[in-house]
PDB file of N, CA and C in Angstrom:
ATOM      1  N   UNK A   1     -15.162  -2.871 -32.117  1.00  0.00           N
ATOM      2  CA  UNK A   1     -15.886  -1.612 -32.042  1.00  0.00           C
ATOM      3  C   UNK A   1     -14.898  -0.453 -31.881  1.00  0.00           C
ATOM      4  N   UNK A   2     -15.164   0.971 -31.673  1.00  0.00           N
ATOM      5  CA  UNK A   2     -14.718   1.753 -31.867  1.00  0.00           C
ATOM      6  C   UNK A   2     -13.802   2.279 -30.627  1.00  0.00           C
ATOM      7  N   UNK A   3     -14.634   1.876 -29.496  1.00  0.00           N
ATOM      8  CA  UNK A   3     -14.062   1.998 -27.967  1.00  0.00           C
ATOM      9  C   UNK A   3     -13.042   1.196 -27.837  1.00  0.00           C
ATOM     10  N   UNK A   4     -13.407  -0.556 -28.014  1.00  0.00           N
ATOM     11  CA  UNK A   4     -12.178  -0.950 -28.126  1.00  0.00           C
ATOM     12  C   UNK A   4     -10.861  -0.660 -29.074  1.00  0.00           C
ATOM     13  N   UNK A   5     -11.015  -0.094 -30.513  1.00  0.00           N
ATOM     14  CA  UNK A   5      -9.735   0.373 -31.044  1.00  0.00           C
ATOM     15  C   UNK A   5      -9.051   1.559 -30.297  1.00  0.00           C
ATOM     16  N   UNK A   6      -9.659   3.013 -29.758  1.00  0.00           N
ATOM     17  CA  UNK A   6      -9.345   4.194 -29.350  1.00  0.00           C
ATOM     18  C   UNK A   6      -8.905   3.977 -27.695  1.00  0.00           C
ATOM     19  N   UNK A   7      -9.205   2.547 -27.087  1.00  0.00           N
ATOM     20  CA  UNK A   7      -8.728   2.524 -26.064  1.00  0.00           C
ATOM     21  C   UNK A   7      -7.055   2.342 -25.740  1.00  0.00           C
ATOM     22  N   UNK A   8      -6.671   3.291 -24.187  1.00  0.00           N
ATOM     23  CA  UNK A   8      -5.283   3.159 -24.104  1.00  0.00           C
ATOM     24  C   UNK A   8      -4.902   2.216 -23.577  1.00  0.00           C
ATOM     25  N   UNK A   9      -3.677   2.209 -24.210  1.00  0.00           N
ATOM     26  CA  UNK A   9      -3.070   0.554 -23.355  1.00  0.00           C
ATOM     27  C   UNK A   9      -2.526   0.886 -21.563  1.00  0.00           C
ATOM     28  N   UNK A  10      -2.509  -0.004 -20.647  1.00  0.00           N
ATOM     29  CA  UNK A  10      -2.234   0.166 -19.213  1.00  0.00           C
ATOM     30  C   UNK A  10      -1.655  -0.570 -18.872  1.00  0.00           C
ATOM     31  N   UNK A  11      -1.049  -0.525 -17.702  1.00  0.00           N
ATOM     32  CA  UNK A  11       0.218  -0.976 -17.206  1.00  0.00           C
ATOM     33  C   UNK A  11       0.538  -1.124 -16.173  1.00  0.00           C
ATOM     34  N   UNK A  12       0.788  -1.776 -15.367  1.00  0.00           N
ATOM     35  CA  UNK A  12       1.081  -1.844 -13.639  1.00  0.00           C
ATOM     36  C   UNK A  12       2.806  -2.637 -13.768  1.00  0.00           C
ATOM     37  N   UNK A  13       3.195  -1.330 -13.239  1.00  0.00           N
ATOM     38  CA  UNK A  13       4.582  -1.611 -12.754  1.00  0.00           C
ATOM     39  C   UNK A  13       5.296  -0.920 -11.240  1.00  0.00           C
ATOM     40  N   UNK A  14       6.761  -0.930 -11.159  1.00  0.00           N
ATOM     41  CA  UNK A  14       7.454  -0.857 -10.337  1.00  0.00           C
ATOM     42  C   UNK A  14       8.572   0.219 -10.383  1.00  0.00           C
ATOM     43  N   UNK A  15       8.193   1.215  -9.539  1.00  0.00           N
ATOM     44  CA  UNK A  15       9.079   2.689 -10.186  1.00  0.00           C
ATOM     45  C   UNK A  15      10.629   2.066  -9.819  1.00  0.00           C
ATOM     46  N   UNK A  16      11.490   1.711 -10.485  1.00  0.00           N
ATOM     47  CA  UNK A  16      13.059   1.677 -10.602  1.00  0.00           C
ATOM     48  C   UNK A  16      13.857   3.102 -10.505  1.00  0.00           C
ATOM     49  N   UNK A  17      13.547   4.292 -11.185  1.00  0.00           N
ATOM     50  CA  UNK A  17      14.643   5.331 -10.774  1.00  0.00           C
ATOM     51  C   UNK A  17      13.508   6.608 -11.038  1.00  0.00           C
ATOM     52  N   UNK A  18      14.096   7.855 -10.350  1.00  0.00           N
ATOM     53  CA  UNK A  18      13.059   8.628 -10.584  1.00  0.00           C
ATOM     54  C   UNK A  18      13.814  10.393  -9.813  1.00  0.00           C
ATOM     55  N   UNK A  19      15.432   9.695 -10.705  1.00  0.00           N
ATOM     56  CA  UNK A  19      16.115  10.578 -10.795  1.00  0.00           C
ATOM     57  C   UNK A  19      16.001  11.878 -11.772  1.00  0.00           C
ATOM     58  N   UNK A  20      15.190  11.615 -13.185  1.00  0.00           N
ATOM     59  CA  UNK A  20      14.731  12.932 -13.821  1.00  0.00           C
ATOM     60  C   UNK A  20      13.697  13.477 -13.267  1.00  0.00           C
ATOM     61  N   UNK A  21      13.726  14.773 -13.883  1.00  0.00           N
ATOM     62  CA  UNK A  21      12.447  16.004 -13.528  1.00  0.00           C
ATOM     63  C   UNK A  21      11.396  15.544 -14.032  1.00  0.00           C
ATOM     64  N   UNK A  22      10.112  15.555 -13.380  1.00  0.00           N
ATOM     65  CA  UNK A  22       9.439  14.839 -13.958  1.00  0.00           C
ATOM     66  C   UNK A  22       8.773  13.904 -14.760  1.00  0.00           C
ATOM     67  N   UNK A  23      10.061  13.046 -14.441  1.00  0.00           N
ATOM     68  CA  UNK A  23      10.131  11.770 -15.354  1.00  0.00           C
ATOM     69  C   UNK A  23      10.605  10.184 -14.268  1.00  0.00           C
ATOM     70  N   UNK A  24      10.044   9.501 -14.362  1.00  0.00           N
ATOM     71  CA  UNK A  24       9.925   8.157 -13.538  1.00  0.00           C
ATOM     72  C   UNK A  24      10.503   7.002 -14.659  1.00  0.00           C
ATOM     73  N   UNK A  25      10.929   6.201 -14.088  1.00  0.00           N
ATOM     74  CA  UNK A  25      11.274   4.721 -15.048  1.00  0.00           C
ATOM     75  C   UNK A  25      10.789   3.563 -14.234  1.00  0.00           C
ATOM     76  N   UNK A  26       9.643   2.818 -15.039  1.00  0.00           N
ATOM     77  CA  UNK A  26       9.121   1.910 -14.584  1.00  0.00           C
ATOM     78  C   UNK A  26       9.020   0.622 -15.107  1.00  0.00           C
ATOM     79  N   UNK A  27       9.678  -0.159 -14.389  1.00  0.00           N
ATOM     80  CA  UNK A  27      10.348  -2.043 -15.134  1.00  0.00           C
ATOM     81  C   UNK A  27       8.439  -2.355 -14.743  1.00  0.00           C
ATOM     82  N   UNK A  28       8.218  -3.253 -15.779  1.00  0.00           N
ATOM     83  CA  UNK A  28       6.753  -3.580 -15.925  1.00  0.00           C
ATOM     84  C   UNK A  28       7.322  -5.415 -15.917  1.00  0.00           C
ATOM     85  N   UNK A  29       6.939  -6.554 -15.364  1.00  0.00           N
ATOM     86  CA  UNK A  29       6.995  -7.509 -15.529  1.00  0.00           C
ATOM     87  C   UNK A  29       6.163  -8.307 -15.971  1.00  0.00           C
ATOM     88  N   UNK A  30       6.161  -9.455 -16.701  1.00  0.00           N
ATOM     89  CA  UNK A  30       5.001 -10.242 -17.410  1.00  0.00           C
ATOM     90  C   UNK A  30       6.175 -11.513 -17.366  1.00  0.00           C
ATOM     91  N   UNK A  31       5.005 -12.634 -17.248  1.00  0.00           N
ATOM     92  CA  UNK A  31       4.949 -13.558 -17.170  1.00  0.00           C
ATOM     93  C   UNK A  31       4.900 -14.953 -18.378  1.00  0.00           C
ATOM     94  N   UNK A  32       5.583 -15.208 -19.328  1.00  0.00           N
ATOM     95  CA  UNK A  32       5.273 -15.494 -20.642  1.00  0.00           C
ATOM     96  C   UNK A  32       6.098 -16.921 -20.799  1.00  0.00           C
ATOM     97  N   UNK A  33       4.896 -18.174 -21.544  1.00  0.00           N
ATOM     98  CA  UNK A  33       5.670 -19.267 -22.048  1.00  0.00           C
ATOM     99  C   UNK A  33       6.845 -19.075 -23.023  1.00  0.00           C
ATOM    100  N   UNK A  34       7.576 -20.022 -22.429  1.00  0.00           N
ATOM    101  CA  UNK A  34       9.396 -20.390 -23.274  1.00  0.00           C
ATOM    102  C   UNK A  34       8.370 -21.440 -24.616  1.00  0.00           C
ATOM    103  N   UNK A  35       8.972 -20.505 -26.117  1.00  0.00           N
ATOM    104  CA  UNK A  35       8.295 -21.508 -26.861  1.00  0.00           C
ATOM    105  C   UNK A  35       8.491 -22.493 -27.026  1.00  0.00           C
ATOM    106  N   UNK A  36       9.669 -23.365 -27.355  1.00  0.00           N
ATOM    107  CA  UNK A  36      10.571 -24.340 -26.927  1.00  0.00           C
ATOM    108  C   UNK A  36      10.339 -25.419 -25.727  1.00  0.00           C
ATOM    109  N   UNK A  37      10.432 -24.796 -24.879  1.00  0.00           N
ATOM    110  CA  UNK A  37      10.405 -25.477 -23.222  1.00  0.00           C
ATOM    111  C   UNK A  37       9.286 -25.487 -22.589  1.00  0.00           C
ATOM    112  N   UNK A  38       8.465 -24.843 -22.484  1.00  0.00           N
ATOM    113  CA  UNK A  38       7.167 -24.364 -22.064  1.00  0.00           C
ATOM    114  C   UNK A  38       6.900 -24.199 -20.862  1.00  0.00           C
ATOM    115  N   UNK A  39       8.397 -23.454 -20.210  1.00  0.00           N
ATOM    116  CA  UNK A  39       8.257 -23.261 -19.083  1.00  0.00           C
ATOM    117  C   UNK A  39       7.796 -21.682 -18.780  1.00  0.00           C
ATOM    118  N   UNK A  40       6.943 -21.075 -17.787  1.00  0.00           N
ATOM    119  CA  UNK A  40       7.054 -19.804 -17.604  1.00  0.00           C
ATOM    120  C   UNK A  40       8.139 -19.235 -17.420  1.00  0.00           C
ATOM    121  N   UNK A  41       8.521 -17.612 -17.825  1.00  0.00           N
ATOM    122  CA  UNK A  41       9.813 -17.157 -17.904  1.00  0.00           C
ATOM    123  C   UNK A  41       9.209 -15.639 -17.373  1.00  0.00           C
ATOM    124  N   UNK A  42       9.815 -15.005 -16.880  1.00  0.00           N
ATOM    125  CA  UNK A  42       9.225 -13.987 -16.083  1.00  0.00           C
ATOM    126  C   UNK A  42      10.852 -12.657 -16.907  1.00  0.00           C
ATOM    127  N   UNK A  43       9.515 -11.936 -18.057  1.00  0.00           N
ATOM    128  CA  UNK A  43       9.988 -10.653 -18.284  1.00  0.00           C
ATOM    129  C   UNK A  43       9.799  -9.243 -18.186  1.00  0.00           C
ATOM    130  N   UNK A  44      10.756  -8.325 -18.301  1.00  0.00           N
ATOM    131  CA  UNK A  44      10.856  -7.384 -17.637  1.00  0.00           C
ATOM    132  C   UNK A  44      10.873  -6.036 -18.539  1.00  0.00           C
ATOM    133  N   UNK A  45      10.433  -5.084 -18.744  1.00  0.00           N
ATOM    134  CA  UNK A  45      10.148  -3.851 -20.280  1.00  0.00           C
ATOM    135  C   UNK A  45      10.181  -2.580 -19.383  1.00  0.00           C
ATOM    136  N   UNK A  46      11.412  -1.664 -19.135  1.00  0.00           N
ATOM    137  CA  UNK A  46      11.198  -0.223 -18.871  1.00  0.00           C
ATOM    138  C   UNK A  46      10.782   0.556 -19.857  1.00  0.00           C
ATOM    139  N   UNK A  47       9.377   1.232 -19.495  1.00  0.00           N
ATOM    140  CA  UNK A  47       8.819   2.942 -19.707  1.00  0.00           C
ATOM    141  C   UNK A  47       9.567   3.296 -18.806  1.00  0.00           C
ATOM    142  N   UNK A  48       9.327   4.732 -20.080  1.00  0.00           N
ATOM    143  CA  UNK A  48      10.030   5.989 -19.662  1.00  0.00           C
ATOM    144  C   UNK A  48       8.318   6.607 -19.403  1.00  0.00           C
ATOM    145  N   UNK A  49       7.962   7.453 -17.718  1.00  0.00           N
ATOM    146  CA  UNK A  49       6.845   7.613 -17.865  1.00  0.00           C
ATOM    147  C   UNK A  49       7.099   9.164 -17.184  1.00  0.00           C
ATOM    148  N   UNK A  50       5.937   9.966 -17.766  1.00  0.00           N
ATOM    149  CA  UNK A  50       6.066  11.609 -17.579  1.00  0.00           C
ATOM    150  C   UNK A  50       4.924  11.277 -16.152  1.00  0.00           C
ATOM    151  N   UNK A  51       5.294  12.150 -15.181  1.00  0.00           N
ATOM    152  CA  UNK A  51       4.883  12.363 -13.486  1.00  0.00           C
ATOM    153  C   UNK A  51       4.962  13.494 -13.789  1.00  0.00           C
ATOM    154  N   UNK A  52       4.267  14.197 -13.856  1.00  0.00           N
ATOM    155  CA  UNK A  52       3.559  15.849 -13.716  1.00  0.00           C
ATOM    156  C   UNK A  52       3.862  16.907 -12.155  1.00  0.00           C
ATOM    157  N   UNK A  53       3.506  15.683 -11.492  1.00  0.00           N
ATOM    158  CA  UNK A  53       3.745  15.811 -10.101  1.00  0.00           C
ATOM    159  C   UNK A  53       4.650  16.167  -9.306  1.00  0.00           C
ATOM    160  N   UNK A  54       5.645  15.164 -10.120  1.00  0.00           N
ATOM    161  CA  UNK A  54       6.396  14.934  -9.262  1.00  0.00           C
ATOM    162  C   UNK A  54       6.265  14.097  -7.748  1.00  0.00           C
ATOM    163  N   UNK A  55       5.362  13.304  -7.713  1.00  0.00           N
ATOM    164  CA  UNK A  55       4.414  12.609  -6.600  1.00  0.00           C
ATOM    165  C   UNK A  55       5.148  11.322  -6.884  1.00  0.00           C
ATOM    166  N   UNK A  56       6.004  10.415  -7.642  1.00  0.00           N
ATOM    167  CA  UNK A  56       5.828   8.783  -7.125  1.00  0.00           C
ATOM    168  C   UNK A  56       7.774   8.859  -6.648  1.00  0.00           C
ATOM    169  N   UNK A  57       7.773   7.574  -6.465  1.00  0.00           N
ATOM    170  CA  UNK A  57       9.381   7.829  -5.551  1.00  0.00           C
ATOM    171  C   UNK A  57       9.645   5.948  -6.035  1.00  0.00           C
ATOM    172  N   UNK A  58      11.265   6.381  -5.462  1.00  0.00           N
ATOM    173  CA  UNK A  58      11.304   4.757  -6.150  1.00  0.00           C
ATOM    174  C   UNK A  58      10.449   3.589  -5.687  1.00  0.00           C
ATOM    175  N   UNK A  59      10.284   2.190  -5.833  1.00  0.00           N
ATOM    176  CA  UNK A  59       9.598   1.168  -5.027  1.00  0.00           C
ATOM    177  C   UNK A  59       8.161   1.200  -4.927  1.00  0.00           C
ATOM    178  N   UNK A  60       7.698   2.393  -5.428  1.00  0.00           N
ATOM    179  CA  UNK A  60       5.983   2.722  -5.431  1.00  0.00           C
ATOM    180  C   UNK A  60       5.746   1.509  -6.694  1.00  0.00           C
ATOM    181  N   UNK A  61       4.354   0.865  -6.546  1.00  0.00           N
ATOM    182  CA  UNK A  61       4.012   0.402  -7.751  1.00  0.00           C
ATOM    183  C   UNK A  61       2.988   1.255  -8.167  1.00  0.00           C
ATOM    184  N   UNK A  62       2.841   1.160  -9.526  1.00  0.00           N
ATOM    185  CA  UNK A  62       1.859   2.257 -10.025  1.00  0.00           C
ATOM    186  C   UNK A  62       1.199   1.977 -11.474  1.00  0.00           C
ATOM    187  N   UNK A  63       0.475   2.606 -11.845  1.00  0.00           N
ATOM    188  CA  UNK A  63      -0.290   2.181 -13.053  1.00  0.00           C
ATOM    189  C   UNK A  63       0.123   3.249 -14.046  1.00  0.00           C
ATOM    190  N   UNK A  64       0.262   3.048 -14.965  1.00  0.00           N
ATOM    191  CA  UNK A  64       0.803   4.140 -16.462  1.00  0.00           C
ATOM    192  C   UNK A  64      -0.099   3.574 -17.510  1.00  0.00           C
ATOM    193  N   UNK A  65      -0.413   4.764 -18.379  1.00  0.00           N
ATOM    194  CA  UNK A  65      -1.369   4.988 -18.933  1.00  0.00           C
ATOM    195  C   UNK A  65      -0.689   5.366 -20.460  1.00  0.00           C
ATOM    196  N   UNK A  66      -0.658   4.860 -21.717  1.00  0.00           N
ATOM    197  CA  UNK A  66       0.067   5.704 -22.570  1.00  0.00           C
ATOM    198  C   UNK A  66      -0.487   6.701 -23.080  1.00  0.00           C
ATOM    199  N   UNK A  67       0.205   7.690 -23.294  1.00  0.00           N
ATOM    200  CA  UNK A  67      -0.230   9.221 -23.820  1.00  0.00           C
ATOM    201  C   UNK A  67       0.413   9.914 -25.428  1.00  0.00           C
ATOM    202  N   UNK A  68      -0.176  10.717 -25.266  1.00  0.00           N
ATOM    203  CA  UNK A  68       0.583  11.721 -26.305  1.00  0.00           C
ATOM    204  C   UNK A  68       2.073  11.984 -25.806  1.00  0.00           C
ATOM    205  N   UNK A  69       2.898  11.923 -26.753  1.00  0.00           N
ATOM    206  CA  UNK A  69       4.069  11.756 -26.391  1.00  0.00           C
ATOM    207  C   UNK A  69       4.534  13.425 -25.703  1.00  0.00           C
ATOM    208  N   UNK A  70       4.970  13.903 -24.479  1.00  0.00           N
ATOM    209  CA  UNK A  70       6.001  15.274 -24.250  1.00  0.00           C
ATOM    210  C   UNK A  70       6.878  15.536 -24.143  1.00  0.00           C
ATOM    211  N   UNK A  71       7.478  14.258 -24.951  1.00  0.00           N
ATOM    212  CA  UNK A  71       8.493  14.623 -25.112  1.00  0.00           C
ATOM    213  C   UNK A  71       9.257  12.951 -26.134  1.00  0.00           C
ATOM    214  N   UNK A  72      10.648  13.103 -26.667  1.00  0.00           N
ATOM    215  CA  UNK A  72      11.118  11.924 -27.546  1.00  0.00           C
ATOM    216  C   UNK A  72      11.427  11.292 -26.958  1.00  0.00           C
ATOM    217  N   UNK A  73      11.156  10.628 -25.671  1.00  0.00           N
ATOM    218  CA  UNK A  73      11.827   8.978 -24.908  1.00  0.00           C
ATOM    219  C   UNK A  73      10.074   8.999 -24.510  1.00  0.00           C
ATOM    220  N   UNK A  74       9.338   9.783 -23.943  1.00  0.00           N
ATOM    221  CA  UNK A  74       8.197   9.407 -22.802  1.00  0.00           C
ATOM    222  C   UNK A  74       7.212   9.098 -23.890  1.00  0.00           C
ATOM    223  N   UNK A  75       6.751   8.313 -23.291  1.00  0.00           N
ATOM    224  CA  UNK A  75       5.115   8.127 -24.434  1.00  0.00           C
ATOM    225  C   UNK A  75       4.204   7.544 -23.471  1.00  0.00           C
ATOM    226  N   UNK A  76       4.265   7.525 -22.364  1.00  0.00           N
ATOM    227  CA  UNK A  76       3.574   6.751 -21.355  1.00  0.00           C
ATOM    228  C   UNK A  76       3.241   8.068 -19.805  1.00  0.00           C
ATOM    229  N   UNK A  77       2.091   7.881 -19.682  1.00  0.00           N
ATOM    230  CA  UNK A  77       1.802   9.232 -18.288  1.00  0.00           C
ATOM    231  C   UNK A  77       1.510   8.347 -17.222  1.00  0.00           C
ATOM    232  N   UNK A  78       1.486   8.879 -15.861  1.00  0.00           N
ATOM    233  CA  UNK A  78       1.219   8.566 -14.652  1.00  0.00           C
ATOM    234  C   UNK A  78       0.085   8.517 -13.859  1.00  0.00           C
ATOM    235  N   UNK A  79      -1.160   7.747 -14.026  1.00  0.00           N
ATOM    236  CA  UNK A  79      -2.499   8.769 -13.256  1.00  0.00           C
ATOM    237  C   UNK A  79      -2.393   8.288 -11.790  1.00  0.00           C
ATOM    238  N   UNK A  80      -2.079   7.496 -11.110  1.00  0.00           N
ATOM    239  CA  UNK A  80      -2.062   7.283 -10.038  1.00  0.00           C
ATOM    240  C   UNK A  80      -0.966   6.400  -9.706  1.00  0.00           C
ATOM    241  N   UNK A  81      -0.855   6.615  -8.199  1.00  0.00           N
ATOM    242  CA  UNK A  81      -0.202   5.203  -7.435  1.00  0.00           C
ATOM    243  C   UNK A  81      -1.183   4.346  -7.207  1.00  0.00           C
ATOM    244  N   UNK A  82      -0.670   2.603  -6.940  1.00  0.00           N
ATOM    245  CA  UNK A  82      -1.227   1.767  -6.598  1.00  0.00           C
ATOM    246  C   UNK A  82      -0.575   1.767  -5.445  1.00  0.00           C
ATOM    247  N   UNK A  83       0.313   1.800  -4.791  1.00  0.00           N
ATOM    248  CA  UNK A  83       0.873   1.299  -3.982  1.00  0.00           C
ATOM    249  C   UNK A  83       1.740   2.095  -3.400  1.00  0.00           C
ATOM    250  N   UNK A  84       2.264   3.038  -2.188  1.00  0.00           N
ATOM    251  CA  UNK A  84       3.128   3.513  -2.101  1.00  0.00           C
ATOM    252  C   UNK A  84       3.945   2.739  -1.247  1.00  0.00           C
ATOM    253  N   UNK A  85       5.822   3.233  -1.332  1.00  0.00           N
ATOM    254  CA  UNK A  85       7.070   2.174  -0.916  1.00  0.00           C
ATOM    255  C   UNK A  85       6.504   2.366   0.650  1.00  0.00           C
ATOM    256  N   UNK A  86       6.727   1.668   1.164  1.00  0.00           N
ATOM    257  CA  UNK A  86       7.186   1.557   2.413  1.00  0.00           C
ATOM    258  C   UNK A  86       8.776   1.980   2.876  1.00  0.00           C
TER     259      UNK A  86
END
Protein backbone atom coordinates (compact mmCIF):
# COMPACT_ATOMS: atom_id res chain seq x y z
CA UNK A 1 0.00 0.00 0.00
CA UNK A 2 0.85 3.46 -0.20
CA UNK A 3 1.66 4.13 3.62
CA UNK A 4 3.81 1.36 3.63
CA UNK A 5 5.98 2.62 0.47
CA UNK A 6 6.08 6.60 1.79
CA UNK A 7 7.01 5.31 5.17
CA UNK A 8 10.46 6.44 6.87
CA UNK A 9 12.95 4.13 7.73
CA UNK A 10 14.01 4.21 11.84
CA UNK A 11 16.65 3.49 13.80
CA UNK A 12 17.76 3.05 17.38
CA UNK A 13 21.26 3.68 18.04
CA UNK A 14 24.15 4.92 20.22
CA UNK A 15 25.44 8.59 19.96
CA UNK A 16 29.48 7.91 19.42
CA UNK A 17 30.70 11.65 18.82
CA UNK A 18 28.82 14.80 18.80
CA UNK A 19 31.66 16.99 18.25
CA UNK A 20 29.92 18.91 15.10
CA UNK A 21 27.38 21.78 15.24
CA UNK A 22 24.47 20.31 15.08
CA UNK A 23 25.39 17.20 13.94
CA UNK A 24 25.61 13.77 16.08
CA UNK A 25 27.21 10.34 14.82
CA UNK A 26 25.35 7.40 15.65
CA UNK A 27 26.92 3.54 15.40
CA UNK A 28 23.45 1.62 14.95
CA UNK A 29 24.08 -2.22 15.69
CA UNK A 30 22.27 -5.28 14.17
CA UNK A 31 22.54 -8.55 14.72
CA UNK A 32 22.89 -10.77 11.42
CA UNK A 33 23.57 -14.61 10.34
CA UNK A 34 27.33 -15.51 9.02
CA UNK A 35 26.17 -17.06 5.61
CA UNK A 36 28.70 -19.67 5.68
CA UNK A 37 28.82 -20.46 9.48
CA UNK A 38 25.54 -19.53 10.71
CA UNK A 39 26.66 -18.06 13.51
CA UNK A 40 25.21 -14.60 14.73
CA UNK A 41 27.69 -11.75 14.04
CA UNK A 42 26.89 -8.49 15.60
CA UNK A 43 27.23 -5.33 13.07
CA UNK A 44 27.81 -1.95 13.36
CA UNK A 45 26.65 1.24 10.45
CA UNK A 46 27.42 5.07 11.47
CA UNK A 47 24.71 7.91 10.48
CA UNK A 48 25.63 11.04 10.18
CA UNK A 49 22.40 12.54 12.00
CA UNK A 50 21.26 16.46 11.96
CA UNK A 51 20.20 17.49 16.03
CA UNK A 52 18.54 20.81 15.56
CA UNK A 53 18.90 21.13 19.15
CA UNK A 54 21.66 20.58 19.91
CA UNK A 55 20.03 18.35 22.88
CA UNK A 56 21.78 14.63 22.63
CA UNK A 57 25.47 14.16 24.08
CA UNK A 58 27.65 11.23 23.66
CA UNK A 59 26.34 7.62 25.20
CA UNK A 60 22.58 8.80 24.85
CA UNK A 61 20.73 6.10 22.87
CA UNK A 62 18.31 7.53 20.56
CA UNK A 63 16.04 6.97 17.67
CA UNK A 64 16.78 8.69 14.04
CA UNK A 65 14.43 9.10 11.63
CA UNK A 66 15.61 9.59 7.87
CA UNK A 67 14.93 12.93 6.33
CA UNK A 68 15.38 15.25 3.58
CA UNK A 69 18.84 15.58 3.30
CA UNK A 70 20.53 19.45 5.00
CA UNK A 71 23.03 18.95 4.07
CA UNK A 72 25.78 16.27 1.74
CA UNK A 73 26.89 13.67 4.60
CA UNK A 74 23.34 13.97 6.85
CA UNK A 75 20.32 12.27 5.52
CA UNK A 76 19.06 11.06 8.79
CA UNK A 77 17.21 13.65 11.71
CA UNK A 78 16.86 13.29 15.42
CA UNK A 79 13.21 13.29 17.00
CA UNK A 80 13.94 12.16 20.31
CA UNK A 81 16.10 10.51 22.98
CA UNK A 82 15.45 7.10 24.18
CA UNK A 83 17.70 7.07 26.71
CA UNK A 84 19.83 9.65 28.25
CA UNK A 85 23.93 8.79 29.33
CA UNK A 86 24.26 8.50 32.69
Amino acid sequence: TDTERNRRKERVGLIVSDKADKTVTVAVEALVRHPMYKKRVRRSKKFIVHDERNEANVGDLVRIVEARPPSRTTNWTLPRIVEAAT
